[in-house]
C-alpha atoms as a PDB file:
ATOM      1  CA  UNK A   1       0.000   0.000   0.000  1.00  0.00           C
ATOM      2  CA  UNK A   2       1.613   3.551  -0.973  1.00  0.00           C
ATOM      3  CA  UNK A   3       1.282   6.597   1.441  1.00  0.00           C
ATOM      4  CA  UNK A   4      -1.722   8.245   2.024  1.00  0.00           C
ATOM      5  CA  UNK A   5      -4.087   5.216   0.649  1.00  0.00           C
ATOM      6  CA  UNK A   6      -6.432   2.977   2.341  1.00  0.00           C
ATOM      7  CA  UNK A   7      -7.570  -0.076   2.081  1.00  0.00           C
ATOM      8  CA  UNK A   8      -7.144  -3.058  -0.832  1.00  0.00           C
ATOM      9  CA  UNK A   9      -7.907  -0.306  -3.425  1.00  0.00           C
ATOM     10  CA  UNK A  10      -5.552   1.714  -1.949  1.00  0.00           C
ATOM     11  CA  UNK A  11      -7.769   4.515  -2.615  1.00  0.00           C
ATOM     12  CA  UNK A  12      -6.951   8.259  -1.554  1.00  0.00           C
ATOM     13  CA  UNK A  13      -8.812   9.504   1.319  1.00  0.00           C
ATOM     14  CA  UNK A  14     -10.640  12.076  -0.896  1.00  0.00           C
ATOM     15  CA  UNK A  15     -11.826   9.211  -2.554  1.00  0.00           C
ATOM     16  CA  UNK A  16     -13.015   7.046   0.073  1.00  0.00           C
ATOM     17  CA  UNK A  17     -17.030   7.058   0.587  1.00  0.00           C
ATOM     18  CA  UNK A  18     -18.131   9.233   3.353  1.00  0.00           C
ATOM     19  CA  UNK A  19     -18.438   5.919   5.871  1.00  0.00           C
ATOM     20  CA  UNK A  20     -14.656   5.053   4.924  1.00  0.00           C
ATOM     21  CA  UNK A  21     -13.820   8.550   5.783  1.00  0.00           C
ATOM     22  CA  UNK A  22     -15.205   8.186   8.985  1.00  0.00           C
ATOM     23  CA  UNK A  23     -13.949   4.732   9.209  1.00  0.00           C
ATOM     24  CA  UNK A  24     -10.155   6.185   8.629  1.00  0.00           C
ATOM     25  CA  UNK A  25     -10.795   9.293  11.150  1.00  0.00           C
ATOM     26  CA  UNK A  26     -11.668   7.221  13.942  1.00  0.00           C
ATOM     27  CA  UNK A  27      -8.950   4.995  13.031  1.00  0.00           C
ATOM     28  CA  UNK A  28      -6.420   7.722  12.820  1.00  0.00           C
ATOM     29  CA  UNK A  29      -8.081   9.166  16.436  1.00  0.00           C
ATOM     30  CA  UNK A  30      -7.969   5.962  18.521  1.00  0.00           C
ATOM     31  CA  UNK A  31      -4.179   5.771  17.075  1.00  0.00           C
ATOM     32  CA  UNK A  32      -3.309   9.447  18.465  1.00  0.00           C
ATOM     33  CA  UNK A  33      -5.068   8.878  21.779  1.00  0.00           C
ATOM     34  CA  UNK A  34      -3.031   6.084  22.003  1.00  0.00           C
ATOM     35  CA  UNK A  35       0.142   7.962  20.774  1.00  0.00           C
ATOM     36  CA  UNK A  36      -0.196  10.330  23.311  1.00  0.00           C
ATOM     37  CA  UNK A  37      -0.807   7.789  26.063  1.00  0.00           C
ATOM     38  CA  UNK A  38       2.253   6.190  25.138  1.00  0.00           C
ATOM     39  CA  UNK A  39       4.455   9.602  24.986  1.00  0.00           C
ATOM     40  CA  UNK A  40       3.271  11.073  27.803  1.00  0.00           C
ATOM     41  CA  UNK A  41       4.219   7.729  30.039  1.00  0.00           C
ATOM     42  CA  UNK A  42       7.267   7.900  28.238  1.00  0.00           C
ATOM     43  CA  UNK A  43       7.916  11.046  29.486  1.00  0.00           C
ATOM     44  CA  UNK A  44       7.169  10.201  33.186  1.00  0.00           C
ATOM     45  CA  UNK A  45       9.955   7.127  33.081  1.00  0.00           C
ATOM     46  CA  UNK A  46      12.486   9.593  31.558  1.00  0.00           C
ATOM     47  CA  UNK A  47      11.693  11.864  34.399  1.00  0.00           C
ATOM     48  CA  UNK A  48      10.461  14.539  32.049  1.00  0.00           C
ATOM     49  CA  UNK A  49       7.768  17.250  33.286  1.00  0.00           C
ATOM     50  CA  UNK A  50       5.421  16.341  30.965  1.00  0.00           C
ATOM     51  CA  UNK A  51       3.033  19.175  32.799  1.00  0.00           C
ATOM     52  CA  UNK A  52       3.945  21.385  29.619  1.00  0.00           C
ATOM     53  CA  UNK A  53       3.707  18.847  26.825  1.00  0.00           C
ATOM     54  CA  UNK A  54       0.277  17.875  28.355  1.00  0.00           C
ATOM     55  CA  UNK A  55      -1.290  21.504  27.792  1.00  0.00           C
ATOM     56  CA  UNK A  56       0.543  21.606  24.808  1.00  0.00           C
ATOM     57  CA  UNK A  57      -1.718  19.244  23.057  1.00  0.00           C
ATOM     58  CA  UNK A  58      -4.527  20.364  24.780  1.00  0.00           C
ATOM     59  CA  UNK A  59      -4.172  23.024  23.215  1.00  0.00           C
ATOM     60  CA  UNK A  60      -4.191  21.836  19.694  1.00  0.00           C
ATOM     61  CA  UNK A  61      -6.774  19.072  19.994  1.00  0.00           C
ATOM     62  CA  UNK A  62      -8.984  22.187  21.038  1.00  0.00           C
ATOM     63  CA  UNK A  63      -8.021  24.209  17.816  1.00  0.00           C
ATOM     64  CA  UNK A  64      -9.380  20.684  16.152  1.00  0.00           C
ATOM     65  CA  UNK A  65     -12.068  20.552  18.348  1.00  0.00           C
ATOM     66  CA  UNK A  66     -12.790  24.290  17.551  1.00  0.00           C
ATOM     67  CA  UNK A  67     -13.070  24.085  13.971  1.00  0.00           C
ATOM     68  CA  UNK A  68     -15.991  21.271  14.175  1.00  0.00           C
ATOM     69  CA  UNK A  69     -18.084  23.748  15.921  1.00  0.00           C
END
């Protein structure tokens, strides 16, 4: 499968019905969530204050969140 595809017909997301769309977002969110998890725990074994990176992403999942409104 190339880059930016999905699926067998490695289609393009722009060409993806609207249910694969929303298939391949909440794909692509349960994958950050658990991105995040994963960094931020990271961060806590490495001893890192990980108060900043925290509101850091807040911050832009808000922007994200903004623009749905």
């Amino acid at each position: 499968m190339e880059k930016g595809t999905h699926g067998v017909n490695e289609e393009k997301f722009s060409e993806l019905s609207y249910v694969g769309q929303a298939r391949s977002i909440n794909t692509q969110i349960l994958s950050m969530e658990r991105a995040l998890k994963a960094h931020l725990e990271r961060g806590v074994k490495e001893g890192k204050d990980i108060s900043e990176t925290r509101e850091k992403y807040k911050l832009q999942l808000k922007r994200v969140i903004k623009g749905l409104e």
